[in-house]
Protein backbone atom coordinates (compact mmCIF):
# COMPACT_ATOMS: atom_id res chain seq x y z
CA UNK A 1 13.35 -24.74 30.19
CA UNK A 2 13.19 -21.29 28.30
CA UNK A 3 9.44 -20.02 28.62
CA UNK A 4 7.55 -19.37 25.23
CA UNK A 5 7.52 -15.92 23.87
CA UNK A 6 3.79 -14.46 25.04
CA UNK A 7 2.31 -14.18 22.01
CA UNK A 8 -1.31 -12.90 23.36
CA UNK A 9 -4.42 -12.45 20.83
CA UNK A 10 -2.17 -12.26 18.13
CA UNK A 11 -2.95 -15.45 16.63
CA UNK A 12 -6.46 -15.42 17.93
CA UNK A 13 -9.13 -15.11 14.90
CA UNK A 14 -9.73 -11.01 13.69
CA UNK A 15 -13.74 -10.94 13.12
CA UNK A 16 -14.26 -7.87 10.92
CA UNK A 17 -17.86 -6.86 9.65
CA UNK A 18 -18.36 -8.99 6.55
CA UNK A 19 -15.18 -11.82 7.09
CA UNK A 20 -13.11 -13.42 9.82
CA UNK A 21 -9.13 -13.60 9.18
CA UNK A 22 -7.70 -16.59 11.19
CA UNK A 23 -5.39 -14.24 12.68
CA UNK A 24 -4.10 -10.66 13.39
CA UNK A 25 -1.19 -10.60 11.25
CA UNK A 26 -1.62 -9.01 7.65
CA UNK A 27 0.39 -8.86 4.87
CA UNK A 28 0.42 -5.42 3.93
CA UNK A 29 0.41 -4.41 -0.18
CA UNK A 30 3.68 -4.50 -1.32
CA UNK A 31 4.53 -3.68 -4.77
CA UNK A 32 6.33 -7.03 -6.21
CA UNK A 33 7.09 -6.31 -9.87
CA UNK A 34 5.39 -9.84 -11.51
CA UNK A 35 3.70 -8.86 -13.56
CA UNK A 36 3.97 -8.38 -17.63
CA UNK A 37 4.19 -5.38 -19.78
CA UNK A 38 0.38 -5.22 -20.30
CA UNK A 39 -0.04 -5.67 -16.58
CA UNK A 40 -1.05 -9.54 -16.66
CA UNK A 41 -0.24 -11.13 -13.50
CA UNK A 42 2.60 -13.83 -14.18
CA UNK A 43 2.99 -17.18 -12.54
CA UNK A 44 5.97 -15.94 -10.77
CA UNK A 45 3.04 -14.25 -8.12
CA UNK A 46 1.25 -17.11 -7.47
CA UNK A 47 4.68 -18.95 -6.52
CA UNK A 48 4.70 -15.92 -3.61
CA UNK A 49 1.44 -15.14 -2.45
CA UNK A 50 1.66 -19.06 -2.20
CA UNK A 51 5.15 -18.77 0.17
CA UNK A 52 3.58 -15.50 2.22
CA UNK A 53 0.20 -17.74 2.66
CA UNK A 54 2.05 -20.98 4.04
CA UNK A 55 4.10 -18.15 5.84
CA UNK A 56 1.80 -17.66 8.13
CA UNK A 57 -0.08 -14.13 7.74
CA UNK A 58 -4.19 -14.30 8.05
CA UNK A 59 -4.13 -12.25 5.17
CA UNK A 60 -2.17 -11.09 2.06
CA UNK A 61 -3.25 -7.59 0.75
CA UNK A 62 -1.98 -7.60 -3.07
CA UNK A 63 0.62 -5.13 -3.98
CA UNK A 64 -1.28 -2.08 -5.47
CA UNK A 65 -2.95 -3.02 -8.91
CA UNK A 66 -3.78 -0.48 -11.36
CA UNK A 67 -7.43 -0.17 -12.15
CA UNK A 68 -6.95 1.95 -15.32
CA UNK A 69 -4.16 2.09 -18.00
CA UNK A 70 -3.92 6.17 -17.18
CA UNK A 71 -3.80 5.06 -13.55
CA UNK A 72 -0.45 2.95 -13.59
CA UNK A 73 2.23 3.06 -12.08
CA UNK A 74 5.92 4.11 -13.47
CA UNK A 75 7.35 0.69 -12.25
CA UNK A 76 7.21 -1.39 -15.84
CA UNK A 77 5.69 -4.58 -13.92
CA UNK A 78 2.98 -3.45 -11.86
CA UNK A 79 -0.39 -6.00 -12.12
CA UNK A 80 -3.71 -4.49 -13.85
CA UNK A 81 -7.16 -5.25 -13.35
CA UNK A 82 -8.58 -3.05 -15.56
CA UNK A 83 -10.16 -5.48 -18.12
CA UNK A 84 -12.48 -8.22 -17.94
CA UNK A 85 -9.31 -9.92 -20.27
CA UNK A 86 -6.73 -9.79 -16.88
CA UNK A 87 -9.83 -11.72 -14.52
CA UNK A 88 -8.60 -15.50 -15.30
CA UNK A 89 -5.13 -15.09 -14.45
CA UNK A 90 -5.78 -13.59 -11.28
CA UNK A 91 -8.61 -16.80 -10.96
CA UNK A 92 -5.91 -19.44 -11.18
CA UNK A 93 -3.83 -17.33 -8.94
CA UNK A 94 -6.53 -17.35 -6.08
CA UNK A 95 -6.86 -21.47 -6.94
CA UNK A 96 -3.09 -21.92 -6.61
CA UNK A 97 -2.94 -19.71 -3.09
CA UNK A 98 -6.17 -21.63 -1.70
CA UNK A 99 -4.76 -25.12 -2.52
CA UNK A 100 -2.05 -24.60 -0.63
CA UNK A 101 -3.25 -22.48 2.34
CA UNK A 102 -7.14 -22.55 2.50
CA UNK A 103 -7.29 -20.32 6.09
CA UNK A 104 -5.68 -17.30 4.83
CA UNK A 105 -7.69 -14.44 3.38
CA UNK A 106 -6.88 -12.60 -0.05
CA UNK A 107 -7.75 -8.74 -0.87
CA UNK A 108 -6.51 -6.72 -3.75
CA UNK A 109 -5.34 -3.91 -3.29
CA UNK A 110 -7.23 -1.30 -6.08
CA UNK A 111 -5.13 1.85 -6.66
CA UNK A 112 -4.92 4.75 -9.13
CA UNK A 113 -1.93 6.69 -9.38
CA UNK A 114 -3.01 9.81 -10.51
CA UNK A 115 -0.52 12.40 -11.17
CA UNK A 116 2.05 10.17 -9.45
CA UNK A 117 2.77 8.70 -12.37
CA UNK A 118 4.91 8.97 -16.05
CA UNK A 119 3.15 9.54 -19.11
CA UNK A 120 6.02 7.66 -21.12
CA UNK A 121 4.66 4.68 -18.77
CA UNK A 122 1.30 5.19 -19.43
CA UNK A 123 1.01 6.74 -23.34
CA UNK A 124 -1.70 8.60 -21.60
CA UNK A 125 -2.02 12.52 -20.12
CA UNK A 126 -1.22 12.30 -16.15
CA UNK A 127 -4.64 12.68 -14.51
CA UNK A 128 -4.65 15.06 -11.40
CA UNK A 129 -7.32 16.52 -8.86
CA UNK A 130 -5.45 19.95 -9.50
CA UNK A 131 -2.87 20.88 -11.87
CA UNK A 132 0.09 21.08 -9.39
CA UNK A 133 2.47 18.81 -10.28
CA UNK A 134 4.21 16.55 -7.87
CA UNK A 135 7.88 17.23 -7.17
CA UNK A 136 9.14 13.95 -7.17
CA UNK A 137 7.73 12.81 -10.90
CA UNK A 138 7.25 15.88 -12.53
CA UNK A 139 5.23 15.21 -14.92
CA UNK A 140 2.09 18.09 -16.30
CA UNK A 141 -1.34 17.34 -14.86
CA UNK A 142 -4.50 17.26 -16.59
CA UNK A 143 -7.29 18.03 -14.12
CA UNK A 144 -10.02 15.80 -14.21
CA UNK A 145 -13.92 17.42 -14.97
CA UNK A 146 -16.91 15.97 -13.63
CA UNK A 147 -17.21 12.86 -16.05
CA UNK A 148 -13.62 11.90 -15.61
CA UNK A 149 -14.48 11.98 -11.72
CA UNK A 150 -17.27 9.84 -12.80
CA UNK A 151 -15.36 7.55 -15.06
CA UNK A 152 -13.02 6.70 -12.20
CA UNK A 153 -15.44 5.91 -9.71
CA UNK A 154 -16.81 3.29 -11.70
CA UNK A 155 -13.47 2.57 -12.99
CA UNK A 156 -13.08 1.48 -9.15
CA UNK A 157 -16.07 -0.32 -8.67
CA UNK A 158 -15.83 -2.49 -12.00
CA UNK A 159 -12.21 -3.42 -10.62
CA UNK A 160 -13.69 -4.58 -7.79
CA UNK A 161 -16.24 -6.21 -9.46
CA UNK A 162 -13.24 -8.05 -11.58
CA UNK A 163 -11.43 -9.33 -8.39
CA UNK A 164 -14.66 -10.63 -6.74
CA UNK A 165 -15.34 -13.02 -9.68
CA UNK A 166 -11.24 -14.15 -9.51
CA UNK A 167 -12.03 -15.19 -6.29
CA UNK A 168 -10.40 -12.46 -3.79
CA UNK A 169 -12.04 -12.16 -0.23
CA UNK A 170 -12.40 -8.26 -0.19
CA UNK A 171 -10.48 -5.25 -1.78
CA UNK A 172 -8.07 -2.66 0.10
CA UNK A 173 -8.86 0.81 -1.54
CA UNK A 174 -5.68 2.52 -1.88
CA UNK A 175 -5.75 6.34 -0.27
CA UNK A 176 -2.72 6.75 0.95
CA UNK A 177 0.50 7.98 -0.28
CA UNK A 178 -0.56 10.52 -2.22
CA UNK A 179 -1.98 8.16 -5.00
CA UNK A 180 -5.17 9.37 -6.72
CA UNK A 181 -7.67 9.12 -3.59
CA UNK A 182 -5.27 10.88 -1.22
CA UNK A 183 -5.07 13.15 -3.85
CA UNK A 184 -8.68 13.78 -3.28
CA UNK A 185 -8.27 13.60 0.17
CA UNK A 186 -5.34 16.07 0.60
CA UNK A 187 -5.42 20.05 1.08
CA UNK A 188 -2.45 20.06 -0.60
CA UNK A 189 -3.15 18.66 -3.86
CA UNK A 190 -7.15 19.27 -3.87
CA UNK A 191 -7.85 22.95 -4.29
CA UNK A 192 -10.61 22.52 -6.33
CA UNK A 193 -13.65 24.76 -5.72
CA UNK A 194 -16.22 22.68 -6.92
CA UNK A 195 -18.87 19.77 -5.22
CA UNK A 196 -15.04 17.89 -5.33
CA UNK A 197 -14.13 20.13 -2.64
CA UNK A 198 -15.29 17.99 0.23
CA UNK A 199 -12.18 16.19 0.28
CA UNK A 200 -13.78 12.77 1.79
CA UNK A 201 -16.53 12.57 -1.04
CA UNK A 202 -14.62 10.83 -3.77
CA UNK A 203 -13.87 8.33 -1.56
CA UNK A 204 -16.94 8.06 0.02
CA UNK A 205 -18.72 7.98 -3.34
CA UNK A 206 -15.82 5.17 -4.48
CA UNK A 207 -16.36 3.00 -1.33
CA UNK A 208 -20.12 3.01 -2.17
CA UNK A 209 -19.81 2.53 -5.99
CA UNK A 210 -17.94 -0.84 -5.37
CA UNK A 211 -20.30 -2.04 -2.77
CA UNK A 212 -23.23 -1.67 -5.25
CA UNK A 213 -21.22 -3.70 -8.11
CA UNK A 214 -19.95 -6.16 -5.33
CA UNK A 215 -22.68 -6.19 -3.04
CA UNK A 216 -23.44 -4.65 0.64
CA UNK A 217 -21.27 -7.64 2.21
CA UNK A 218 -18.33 -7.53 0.09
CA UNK A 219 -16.20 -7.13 2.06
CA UNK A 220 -14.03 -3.70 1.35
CA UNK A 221 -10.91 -2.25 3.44
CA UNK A 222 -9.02 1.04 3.14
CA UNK A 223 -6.04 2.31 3.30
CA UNK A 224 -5.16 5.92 4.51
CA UNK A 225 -2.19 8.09 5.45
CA UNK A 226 -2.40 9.54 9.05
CA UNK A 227 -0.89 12.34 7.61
CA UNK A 228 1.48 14.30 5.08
CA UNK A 229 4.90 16.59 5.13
CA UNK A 230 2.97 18.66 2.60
CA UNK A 231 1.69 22.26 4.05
CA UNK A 232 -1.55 22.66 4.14
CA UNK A 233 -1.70 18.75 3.98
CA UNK A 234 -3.49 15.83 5.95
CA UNK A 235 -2.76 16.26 9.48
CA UNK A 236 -4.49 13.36 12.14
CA UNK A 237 -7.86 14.67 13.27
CA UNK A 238 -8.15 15.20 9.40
CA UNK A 239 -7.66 11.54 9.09
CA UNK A 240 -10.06 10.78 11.85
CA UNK A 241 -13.04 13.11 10.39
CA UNK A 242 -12.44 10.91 6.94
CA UNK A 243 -12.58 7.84 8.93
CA UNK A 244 -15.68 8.32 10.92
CA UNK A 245 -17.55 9.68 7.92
CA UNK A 246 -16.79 6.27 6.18
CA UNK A 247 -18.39 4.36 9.44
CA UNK A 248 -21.70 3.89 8.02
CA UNK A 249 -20.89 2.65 4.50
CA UNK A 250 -20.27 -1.24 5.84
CA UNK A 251 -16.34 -1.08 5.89
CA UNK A 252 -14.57 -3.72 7.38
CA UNK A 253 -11.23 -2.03 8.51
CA UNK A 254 -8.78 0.56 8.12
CA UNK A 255 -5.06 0.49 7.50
CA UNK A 256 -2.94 3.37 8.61
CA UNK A 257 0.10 4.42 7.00
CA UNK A 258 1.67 7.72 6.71
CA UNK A 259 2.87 10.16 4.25
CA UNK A 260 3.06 10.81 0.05
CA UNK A 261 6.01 10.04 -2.94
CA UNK A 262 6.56 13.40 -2.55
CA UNK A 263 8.90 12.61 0.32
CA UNK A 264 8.82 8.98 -0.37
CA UNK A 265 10.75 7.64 2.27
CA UNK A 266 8.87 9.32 4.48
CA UNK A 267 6.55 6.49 4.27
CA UNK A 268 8.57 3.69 4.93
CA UNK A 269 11.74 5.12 6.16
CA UNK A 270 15.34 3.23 6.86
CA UNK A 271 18.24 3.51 4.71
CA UNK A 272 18.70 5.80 1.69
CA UNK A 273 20.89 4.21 -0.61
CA UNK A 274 21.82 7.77 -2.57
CA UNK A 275 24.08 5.96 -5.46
CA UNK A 276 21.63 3.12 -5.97
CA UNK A 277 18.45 5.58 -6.51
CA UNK A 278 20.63 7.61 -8.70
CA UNK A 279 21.66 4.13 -10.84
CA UNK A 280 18.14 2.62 -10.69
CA UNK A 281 15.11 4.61 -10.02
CA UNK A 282 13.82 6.17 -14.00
CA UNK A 283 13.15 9.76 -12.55
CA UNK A 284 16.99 9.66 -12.01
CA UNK A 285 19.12 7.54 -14.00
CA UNK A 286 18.34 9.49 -17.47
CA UNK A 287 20.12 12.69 -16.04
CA UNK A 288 23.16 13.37 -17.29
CA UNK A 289 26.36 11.87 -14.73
CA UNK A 290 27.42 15.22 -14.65
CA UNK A 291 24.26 16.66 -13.03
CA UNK A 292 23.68 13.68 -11.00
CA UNK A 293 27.51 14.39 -9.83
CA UNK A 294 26.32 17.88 -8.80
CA UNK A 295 23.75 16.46 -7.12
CA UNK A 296 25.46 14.68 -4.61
CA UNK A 297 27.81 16.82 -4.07
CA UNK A 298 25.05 20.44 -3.52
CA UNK A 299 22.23 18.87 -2.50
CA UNK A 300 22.29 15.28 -1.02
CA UNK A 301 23.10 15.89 2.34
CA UNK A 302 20.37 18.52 2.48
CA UNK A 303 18.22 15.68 1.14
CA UNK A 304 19.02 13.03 3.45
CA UNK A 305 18.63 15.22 6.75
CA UNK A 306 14.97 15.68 5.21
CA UNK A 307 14.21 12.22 5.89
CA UNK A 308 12.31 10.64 9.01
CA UNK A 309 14.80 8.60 10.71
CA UNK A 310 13.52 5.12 11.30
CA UNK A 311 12.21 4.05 14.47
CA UNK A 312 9.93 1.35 15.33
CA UNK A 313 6.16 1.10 14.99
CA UNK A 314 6.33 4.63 14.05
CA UNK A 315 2.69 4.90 13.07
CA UNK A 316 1.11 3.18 16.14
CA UNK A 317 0.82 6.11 17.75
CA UNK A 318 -1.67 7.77 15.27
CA UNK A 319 -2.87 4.09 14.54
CA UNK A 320 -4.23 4.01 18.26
CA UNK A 321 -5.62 7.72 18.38
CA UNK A 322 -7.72 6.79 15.20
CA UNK A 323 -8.60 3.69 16.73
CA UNK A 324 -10.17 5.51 19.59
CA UNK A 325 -11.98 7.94 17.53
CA UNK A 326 -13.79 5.26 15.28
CA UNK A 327 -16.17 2.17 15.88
CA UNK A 328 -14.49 0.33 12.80
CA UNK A 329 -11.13 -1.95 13.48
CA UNK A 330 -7.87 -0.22 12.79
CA UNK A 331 -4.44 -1.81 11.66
CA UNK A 332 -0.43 -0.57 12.00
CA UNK A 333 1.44 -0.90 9.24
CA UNK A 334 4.78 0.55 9.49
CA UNK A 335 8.43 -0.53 11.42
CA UNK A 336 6.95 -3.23 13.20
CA UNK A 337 10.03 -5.80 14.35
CA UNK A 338 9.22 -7.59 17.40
CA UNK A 339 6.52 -9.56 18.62
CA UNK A 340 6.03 -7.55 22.47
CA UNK A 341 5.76 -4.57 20.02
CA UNK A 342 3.04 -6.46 18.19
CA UNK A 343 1.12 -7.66 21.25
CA UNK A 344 1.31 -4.18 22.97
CA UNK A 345 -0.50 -2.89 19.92
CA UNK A 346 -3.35 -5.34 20.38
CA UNK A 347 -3.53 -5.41 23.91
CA UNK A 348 -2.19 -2.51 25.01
CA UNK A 349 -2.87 0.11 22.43
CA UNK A 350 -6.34 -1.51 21.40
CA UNK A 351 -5.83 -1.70 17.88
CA UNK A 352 -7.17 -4.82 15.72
CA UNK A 353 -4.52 -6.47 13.88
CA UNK A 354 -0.77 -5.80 12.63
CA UNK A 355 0.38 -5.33 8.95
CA UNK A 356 4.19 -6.09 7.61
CA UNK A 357 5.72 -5.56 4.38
CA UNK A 358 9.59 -5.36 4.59
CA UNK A 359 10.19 -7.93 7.23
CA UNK A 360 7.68 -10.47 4.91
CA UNK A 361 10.30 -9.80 2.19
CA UNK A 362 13.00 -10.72 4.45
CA UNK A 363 10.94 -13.72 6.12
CA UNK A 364 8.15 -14.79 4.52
CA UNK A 365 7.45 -17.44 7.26
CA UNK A 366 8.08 -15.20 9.81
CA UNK A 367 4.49 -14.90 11.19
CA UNK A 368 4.80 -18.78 11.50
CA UNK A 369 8.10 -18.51 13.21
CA UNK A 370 6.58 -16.19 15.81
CA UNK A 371 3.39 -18.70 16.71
CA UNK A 372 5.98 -21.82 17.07
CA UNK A 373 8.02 -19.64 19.50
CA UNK A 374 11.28 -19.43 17.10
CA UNK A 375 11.53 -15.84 16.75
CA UNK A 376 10.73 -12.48 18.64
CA UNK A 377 13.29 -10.39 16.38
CA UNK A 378 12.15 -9.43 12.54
CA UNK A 379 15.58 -9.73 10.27
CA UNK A 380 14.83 -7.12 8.32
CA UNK A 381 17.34 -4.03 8.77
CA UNK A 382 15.08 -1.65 6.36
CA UNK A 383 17.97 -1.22 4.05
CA UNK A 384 15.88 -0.45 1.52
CA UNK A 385 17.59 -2.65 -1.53
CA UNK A 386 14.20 -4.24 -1.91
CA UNK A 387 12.41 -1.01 -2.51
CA UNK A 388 14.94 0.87 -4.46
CA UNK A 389 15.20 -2.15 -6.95
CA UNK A 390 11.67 -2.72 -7.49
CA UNK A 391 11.42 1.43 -8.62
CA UNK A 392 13.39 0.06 -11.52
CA UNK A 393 12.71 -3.45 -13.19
CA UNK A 394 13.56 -5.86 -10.79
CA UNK A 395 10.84 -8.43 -8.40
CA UNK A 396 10.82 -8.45 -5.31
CA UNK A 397 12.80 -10.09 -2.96
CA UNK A 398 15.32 -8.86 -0.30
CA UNK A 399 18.50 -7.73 -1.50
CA UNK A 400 20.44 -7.32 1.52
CA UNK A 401 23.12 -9.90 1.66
CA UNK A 402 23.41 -10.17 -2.66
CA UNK A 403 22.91 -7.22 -4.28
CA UNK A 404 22.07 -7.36 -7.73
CA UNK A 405 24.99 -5.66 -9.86
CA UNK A 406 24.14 -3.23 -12.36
C-alpha cells in the first residue's frame, strides 16, 4: 500500500491576529482580467473565485483592484473599488463564493499603480512619488504634493471601507512591485526631501487610515517585495526595518514577494515568450514591425540573459529571514511546486502559510488534490502564456496546451 504524502500543518487552521483561515494555503492576488471597462466586477469572477474556493485554498486574495481611476492599471479589465457605485457587485460576488464554500476566507487586494501605469488607460496625469519615470511604461510623472499624499491615503482607507460592507474578510495592501506604495517605499523611486522621505510612513499612515474607517479588528494584510534590481533600491534588512515598524499597528500578516515592472519577470520568473510580448503586451505591439524586428535581433538576447532564471520557492529564503526578524506571521509566495517544499516552509523554515498564483491557474483544485493525497507535483511549467495574455485583453486561464491565436 503506497503511504500518504506527509502533508504536516499544512492543512491545520492559520490563526492570525483578527481571523483564523482553515488552512495554510493562500491564493495569492492574481490579476484575472473580469472585469468591465469602468472596472465593475463581472459575473465571470464570481464563477472563479467560486472554482479556487471549492479548490481548496483557506483563502483567495483578489487580483489587485484599483482604488482610484488615476490609480489603474494599463490592463483594460482590471476590477475598481473606487466608488460606493462598484460595492453591490462585489456583495453578490462574496454571496455567490460563501454559498458555495463557507470555510474559505476572502481579502481584496487594494492597489494603486502609480506611475506604473498609461495615461491613455487612465485619461488622467500618471501620479508618481518622484518624477523619474519607469523604464518599462514610460509614461511622464506628475509628483504628488502634500494633499495628493493625503487624498490617497484616504483614497485607501474608503476602499477598504467599500470591501468591508461587500462582505470581504480583510484587505491585502498592495506594496510590492513597484506599484504606488513600493514606490513610497523604494530608494529608487522616492527621492523626495520632504516629511515623505521616511520611506515606511505612507504606508504606515495608509495601514492606519483603513483601520480607523474599518475598525481596529479589521482585519488588514500586506504585501511587500523583499527587494528590487533597482540601485539604490529595497534590499532585505530594508524590508525587515518596514516590517517591524508596522508590528504595532494590529496587522495580521505579511506576504513576501520580490522585485518591480521595471524588470517584470523578475517577479515571477519562467519563460519569456519574446514574440508573444511583442504581439500582445500595449507598451509593445504599437511599435512599428520594423523596430520591433530590430529589436530582436540587437537587443533581445541581452534582454533575456537579464532575467532571473526560475527556480523553486525562490523567495523562501528572504521569506524565512523576515520571518525571524518580526513577531507578525509571514507567507511565500513565489515558485512553489511541491508539497515537501511547502511543508519544509512551515515546519522547517518557520514561516506561517504558503501563497500560489500560477499553479492555481493551472489547477484550481490543486490544494484539494494535495489534502486527498492525489498530488505532490504542481502542473504548472511557468510558461508564462497566462501572464503575457492577461497584459493584453484576455482572462485568465492557463494557456499552455491551447494558445489563443492572434
Amino acid at each position: 500500500m503506497t503511504a500518504r504524502p506527509h502533508t504536516g500543518s499544512l492543512f491545520t487552521p492559520l490563526t492570525l491576529r483578527n481571523i483564523s483561515i482553515p488552512n495554510r494555503i493562500v491564493r495569492s492576488a492574481t490579476y484575472e482580467g473580469m472585469g468591465d471597462p469602468d472596472g465593475m466586477p463581472t459575473p465571470a469572477l464570481a464563477k472563479l473565485y467560486t472554482e479556487l474556493a471549492r479548490g481548496g485554498a483557506g483563502a483567495l486574495i483578489t487580483g489587485f483592484v484599483s482604488i482610484a481611476q488615476a490609480g489603474r492599471a494599463m490592463q483594460p479589465a482590471q476590477c475598481g473599488i473606487d466608488t460606493d457605485a462598484k460595492m453591490e457587485a462585489w456583495r453578490r460576488i462574496v454571496r455567490q463564493v460563501r454559498q458555495d464554500a463557507p470555510p474559505v476566507r476572502l481579502f481584496m487586494q487594494l492597489a494603486h499603480a502609480g506611475r506604473q501605469t498609461r495615461r491613455a488607460m487612465t485619461g488622467l496625469p500618471v501620479l508618481g512619488v518622484s518624477s523619474k519615470r519607469c523604464t518599462y511604461f514610460r509614461q511622464k510623472v506628475t509628483v504628488l504634493d502634500e494633499p495628493g499624499i493625503r487624498g490617497l491615503i484616504d483614497g485607501f482607507a474608503q476602499a477598504a471601507r467599500r470591501a468591508r460592507h461587500a462582505g470581504f474578510d480583510g484587505v491585502q495592501l498592495h506594496a510590492a512591485h513597484g506599484y504606488l506604495i513600493h514606490q513610497f517605499l523604494s530608494p529608487w523611486t522616492n527621492t523626495r526631501r520632504d516629511r515623505w522621505a521616511d520611506r515606511p510612513l505612507f504606508l504606515e499612515e495608509t495601514v492606519r487610515a483603513v483601520k480607523a474607517a474599518c475598525g481596529a479588528d479589521y482585519p488588514v494584510l500586506i504585501k511587500l517585495s523583499a527587494a528590487e534590481d533597482a540601485t539604490p533600491g529595497i534590499r532585505i534588512e530594508d524590508t525587515i526595518a518596514t516590517v517591524k515598524r508596522m508590528e504595532l499597528l494590529g496587522l495580521d500578516a505579511v506576504e513576501i514577494s520580490y522585485g518591480a515592472m521595471e524588470h517584470a519577470l523578475n517577479i515571477i520568473r519562467g519563460a519569456c515568450p519574446v514574440d508573444l510580448v511583442l504581439r500582445v503586451n500595449p507598451l509593445f505591439n504599437t511599435i512599428p514591425p520594423w523596430i520591433r524586428g530590430l529589436w530582436k535581433r540587437l537587443r533581445a538576447k541581452a534582454y533575456l540573459a537579464s532575467i532571473i532564471p526560475f527556480q523553486e520557492n525562490y523567495n523562501l529564503q528572504a521569506a524565512a529571514a523576515i520571518r525571524r526578524a518580526t513577531s507578525l506571521p509571514v507567507i511565500a509566495v513565489g515558485g512553489i511546486r511541491r508539497l515537501d517544499a511547502m511543508v519544509a516552509a512551515l515546519e522547517t523554515h518557520g514561516l506561517d502559510g504558503v501563497s500560489l498564483c500560477r499553479p492555481l491557474i493551472r489547477e484550481p483544485d490543486w490544494p484539494e488534490k494535495l489534502r486527498r493525497g492525489e498530488s505532490e507535483l504542481s502542473a504548472c511549467t511557468q510558461c508564462n502564456l497566462c501572464t503575457i495574455y492577461c497584459d493584453g485583453d484576455r482572462p485568465l486561464r492557463c494557456y499552455a496546451h491551447r494558445e489563443t491565436p492572434s
